[in-house]
Every structure is written in C-alpha cells, then in structure tokens.
N, C-alpha and C. Protein backbone atom coordinates (compact mmCIF):
# COMPACT_ATOMS: atom_id res chain seq x y z
N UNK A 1 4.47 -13.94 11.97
CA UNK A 1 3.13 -13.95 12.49
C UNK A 1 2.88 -12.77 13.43
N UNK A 2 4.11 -12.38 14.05
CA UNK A 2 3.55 -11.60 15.38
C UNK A 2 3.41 -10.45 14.64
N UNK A 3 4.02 -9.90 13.68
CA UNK A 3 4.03 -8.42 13.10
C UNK A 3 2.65 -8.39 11.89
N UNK A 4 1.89 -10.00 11.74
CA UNK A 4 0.49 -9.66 10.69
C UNK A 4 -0.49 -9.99 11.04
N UNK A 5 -0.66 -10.60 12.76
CA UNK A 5 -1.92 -11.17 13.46
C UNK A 5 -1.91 -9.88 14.58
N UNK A 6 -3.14 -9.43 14.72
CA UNK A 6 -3.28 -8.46 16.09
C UNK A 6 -2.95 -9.49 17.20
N UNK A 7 -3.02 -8.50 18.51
CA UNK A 7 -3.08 -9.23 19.65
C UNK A 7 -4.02 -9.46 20.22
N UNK A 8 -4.20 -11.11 20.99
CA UNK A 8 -5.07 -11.67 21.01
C UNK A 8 -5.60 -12.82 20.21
N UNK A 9 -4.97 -12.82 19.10
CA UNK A 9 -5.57 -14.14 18.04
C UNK A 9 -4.96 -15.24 18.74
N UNK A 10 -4.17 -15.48 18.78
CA UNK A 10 -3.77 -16.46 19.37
C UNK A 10 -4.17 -16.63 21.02
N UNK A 11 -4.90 -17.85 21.68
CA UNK A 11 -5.44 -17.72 22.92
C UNK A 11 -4.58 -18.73 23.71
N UNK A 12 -4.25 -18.37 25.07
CA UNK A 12 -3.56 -19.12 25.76
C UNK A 12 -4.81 -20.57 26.30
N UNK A 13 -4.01 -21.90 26.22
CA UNK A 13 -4.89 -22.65 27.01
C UNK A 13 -3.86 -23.18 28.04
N UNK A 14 -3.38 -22.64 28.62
CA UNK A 14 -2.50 -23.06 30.23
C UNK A 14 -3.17 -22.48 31.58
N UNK A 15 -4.50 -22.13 31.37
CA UNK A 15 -4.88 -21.96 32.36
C UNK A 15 -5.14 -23.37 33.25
N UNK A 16 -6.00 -23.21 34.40
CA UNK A 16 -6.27 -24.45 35.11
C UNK A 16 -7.20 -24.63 35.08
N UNK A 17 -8.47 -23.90 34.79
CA UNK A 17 -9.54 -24.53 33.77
C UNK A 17 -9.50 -25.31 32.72
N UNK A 18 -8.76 -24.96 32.19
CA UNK A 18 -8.87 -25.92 30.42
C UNK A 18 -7.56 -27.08 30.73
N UNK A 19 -6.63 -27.09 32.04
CA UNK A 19 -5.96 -27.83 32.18
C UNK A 19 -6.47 -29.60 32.66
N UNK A 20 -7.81 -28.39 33.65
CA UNK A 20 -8.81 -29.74 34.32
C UNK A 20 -9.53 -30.67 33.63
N UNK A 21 -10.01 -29.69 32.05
CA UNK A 21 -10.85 -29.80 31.21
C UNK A 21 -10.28 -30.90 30.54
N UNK A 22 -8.74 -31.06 29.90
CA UNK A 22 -7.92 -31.45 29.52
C UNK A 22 -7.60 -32.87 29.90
N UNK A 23 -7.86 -33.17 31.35
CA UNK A 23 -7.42 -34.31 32.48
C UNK A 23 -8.83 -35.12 32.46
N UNK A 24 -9.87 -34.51 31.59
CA UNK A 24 -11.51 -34.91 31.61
C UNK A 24 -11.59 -36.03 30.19
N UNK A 25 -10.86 -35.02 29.35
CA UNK A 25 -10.80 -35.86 28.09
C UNK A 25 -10.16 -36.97 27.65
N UNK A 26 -8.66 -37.05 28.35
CA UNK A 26 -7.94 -37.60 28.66
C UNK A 26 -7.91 -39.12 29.11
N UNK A 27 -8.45 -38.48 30.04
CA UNK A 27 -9.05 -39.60 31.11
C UNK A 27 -10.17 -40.18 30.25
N UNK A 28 -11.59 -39.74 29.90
CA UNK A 28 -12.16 -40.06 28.94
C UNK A 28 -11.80 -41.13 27.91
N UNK A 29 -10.76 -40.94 27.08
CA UNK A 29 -10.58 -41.35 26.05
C UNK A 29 -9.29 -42.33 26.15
N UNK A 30 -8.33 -42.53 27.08
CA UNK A 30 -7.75 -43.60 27.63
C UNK A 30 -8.68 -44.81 28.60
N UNK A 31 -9.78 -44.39 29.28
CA UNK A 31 -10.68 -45.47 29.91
C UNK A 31 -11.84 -46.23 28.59
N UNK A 32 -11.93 -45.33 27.83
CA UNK A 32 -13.08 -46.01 26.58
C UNK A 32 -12.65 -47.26 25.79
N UNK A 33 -13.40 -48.55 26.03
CA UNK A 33 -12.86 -49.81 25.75
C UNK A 33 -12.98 -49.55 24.50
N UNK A 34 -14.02 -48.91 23.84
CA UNK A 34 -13.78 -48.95 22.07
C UNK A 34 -12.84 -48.26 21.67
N UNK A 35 -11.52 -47.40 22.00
CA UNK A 35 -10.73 -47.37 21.33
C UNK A 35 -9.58 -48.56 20.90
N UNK A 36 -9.04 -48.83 20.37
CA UNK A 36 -7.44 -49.79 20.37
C UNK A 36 -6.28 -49.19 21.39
N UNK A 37 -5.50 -49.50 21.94
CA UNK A 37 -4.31 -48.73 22.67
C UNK A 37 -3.60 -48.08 21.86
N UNK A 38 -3.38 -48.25 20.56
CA UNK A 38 -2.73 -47.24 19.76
C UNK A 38 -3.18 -46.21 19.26
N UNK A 39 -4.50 -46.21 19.23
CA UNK A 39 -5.48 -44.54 18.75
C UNK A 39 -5.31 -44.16 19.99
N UNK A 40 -5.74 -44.80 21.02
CA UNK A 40 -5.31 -44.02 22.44
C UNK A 40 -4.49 -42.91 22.29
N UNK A 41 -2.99 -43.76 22.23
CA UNK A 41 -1.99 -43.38 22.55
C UNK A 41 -1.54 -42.38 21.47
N UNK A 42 -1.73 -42.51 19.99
CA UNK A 42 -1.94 -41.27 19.01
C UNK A 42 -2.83 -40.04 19.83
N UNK A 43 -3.42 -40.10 20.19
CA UNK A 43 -4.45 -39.02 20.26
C UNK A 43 -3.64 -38.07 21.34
N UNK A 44 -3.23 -39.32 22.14
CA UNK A 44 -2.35 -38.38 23.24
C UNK A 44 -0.97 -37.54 23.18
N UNK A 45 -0.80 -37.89 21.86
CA UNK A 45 0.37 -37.00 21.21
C UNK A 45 -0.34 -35.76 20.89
N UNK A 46 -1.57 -35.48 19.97
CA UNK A 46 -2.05 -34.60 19.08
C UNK A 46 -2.36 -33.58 20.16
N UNK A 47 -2.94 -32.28 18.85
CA UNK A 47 -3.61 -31.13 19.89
C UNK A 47 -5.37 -31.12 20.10
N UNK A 48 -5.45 -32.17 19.60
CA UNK A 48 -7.38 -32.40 19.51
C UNK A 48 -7.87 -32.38 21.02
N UNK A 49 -7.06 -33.00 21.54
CA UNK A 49 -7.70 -33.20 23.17
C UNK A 49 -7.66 -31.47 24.14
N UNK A 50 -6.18 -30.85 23.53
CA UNK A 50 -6.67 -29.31 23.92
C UNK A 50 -7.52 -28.31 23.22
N UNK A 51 -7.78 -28.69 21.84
CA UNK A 51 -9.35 -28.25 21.44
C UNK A 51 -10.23 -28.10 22.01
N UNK A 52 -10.64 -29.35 22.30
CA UNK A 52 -11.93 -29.52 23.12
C UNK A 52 -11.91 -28.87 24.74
N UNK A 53 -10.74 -29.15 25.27
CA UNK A 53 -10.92 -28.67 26.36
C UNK A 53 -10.99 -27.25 26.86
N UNK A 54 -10.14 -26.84 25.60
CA UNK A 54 -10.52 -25.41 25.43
C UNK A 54 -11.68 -24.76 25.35
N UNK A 55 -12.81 -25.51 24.19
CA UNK A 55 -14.21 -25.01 24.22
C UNK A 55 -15.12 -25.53 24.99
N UNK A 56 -14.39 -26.42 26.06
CA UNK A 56 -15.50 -27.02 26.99
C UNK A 56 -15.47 -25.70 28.27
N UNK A 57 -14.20 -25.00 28.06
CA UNK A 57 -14.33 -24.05 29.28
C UNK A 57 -14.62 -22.85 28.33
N UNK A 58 -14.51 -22.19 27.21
CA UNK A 58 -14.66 -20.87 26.82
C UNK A 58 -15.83 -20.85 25.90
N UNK A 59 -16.35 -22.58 25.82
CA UNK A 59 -17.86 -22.34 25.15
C UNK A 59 -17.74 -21.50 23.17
N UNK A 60 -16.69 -22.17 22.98
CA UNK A 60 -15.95 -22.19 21.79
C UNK A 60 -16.74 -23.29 20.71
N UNK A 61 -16.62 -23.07 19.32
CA UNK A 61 -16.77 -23.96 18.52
C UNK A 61 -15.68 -24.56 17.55
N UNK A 62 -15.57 -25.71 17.88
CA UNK A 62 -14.64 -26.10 16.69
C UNK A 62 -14.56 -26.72 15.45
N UNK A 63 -13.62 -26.29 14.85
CA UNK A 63 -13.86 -26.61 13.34
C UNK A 63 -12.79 -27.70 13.38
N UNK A 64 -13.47 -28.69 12.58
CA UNK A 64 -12.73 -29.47 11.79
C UNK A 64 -13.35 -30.48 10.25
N UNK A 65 -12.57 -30.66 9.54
CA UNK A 65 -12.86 -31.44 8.96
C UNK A 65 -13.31 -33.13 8.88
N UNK A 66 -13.20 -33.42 9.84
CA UNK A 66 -13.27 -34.94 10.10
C UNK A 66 -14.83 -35.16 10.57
N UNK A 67 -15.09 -36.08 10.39
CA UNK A 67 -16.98 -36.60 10.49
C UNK A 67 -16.70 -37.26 11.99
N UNK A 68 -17.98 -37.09 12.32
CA UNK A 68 -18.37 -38.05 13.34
C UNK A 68 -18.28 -39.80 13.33
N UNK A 69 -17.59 -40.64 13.62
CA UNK A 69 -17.71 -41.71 13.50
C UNK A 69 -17.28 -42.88 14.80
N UNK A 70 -18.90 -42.68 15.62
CA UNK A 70 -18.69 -43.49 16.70
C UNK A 70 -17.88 -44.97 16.78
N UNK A 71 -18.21 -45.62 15.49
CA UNK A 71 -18.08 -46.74 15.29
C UNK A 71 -16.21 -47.17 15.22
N UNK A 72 -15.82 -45.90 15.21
CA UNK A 72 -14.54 -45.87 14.83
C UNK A 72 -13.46 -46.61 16.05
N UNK A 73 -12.37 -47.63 15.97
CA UNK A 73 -11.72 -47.83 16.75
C UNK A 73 -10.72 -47.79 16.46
N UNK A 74 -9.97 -47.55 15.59
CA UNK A 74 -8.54 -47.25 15.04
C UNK A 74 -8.04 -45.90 15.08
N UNK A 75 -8.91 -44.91 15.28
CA UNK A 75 -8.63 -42.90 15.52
C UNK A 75 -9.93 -42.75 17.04
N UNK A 76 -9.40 -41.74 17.46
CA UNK A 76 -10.34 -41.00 18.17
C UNK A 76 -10.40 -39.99 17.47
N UNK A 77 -11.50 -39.52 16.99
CA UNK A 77 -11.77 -38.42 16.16
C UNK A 77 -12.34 -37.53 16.66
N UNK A 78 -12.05 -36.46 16.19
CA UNK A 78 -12.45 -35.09 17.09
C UNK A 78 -13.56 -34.79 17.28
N UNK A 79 -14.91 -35.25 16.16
CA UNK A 79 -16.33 -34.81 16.27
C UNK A 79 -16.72 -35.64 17.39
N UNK A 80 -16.21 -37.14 17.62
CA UNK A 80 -16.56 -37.70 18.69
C UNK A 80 -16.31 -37.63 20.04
N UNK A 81 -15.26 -36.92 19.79
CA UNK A 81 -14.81 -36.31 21.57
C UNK A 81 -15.49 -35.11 21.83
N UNK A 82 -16.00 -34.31 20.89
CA UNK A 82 -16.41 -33.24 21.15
C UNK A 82 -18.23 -33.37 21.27
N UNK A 83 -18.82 -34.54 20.88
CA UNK A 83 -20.07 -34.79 21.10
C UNK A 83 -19.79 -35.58 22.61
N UNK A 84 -19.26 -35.85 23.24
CA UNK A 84 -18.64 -37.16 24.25
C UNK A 84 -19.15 -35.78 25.41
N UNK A 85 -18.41 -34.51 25.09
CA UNK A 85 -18.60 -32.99 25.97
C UNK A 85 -19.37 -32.31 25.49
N UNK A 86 -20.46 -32.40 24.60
CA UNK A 86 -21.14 -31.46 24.39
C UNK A 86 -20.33 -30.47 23.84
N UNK A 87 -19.58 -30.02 23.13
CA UNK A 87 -18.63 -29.08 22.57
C UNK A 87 -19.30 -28.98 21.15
N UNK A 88 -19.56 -28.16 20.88
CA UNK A 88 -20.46 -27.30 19.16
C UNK A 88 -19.33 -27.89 18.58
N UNK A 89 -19.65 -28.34 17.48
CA UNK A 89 -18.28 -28.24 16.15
C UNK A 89 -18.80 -28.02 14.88
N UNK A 90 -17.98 -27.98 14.17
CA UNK A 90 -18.76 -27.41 12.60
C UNK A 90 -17.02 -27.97 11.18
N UNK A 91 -17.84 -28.25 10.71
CA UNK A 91 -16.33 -28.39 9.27
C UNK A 91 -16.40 -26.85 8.39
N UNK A 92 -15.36 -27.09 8.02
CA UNK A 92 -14.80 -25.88 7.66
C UNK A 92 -15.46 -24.97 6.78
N UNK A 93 -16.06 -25.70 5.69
CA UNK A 93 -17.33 -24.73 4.83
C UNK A 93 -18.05 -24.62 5.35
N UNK A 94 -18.27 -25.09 6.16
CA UNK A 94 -19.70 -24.34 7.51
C UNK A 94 -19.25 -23.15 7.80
N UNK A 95 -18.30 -23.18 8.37
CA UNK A 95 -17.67 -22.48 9.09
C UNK A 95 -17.20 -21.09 7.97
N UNK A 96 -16.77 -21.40 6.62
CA UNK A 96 -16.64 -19.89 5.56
C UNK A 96 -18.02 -19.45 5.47
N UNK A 97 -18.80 -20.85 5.00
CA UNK A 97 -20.63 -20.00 4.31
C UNK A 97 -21.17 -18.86 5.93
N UNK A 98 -21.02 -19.71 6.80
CA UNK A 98 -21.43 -18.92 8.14
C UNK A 98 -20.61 -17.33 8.31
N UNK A 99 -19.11 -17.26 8.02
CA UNK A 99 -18.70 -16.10 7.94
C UNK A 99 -19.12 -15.38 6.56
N UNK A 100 -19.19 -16.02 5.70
CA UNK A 100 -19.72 -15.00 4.43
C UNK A 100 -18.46 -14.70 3.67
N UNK A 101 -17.68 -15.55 3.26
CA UNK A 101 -15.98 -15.82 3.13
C UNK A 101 -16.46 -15.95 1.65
N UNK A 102 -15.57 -14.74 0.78
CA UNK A 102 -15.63 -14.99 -0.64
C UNK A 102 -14.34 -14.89 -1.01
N UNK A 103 -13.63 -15.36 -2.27
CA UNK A 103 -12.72 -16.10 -2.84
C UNK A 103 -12.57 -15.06 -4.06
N UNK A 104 -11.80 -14.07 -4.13
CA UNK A 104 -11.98 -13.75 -5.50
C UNK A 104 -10.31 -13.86 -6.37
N UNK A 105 -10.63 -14.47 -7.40
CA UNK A 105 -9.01 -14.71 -7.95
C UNK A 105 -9.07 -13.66 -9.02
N UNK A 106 -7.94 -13.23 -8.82
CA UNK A 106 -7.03 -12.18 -9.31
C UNK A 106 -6.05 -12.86 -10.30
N UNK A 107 -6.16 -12.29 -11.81
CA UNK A 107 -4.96 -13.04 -12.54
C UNK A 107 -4.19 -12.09 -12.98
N UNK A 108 -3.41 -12.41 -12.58
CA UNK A 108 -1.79 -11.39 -12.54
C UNK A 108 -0.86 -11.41 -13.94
C-alpha cells in the first residue's frame, strides 16, 4: 500500500477532536434503550463509531452500504448513527455516479 497510495490517503483519527467525538457516539449508543446489549456491545468492537466521529469533526461524508433502519434493535447501523449526528452519508453507487466512475473491461 505505502509504495501505490500517495501521502495523505490514509487520515489519522487519534486526534482529540475525533477522540471526544468518539466518547459522543459511544456514549450515545450504549445509553439508547432501543438497542439490545449485544448490538451495543458489537458495535463497540467495529470501526463505524470512528467513522462517524471522524466526519462529525472533519465534516466528511460517509459511505456505506447499509440503509437507514431506526426500527432496528439487533445492529446499530451506521446510517442511523450518522443521522443521530447529523453526519452526510451516501451508499456506494452514489458515491461512483457522483464521482463519474466508469468500468471498462478489458478481455485479455
């Protein structure tokens, strides 16, 4: 990776902004009676919670594939934590048609 990505693609989130940001969501999403204690506690393994906290301080959008689904109590899902902060998100063909991302196959 380091010798085919410039520098810079990769962004640090250990600052103490996005650390605070981090302790927001957290907190958030361990106090919310509609989760179960085990999506809780999944979520708190994953990197979704430093997603968000990331674009709650750098005003970032994130992509993912997963839908919004308040109703949900078995996952905390990322569109819902990220509507919870106001955080933009978009799924992933949003996210190619918006760059203008074309596909051309080559047969070898």
């Amino acid at each position: 990776m380091k010798k085919e990505v410039p520098n810079g693609f990769f962004h640090d989130s250990y600052s103490s902004q996005v650390s605070a940001a981090f302790a927001d969501v957290m907190l958030w999403v361990q106090q919310s009676p509609r989760y179960f204690d085990r999506a809780k506690a999944k979520f708190a393994t994953e990197a979704d919670g430093w997603l968000v906290a990331y674009s709650m301080v750098h005003g970032t959008v994130v992509v993912t594939n997963e839908q919004p689904r308040p109703e949900s109590r078995n996952r905390v899902l990322l569109p819902d934590v990220c509507e919870q902060f106001n955080v933009k998100f978009k799924d992933t063909f949003v996210m190619l048609r918006e760059l203008a991302v074309q596909f051309d196959i080559v047969e070898r």
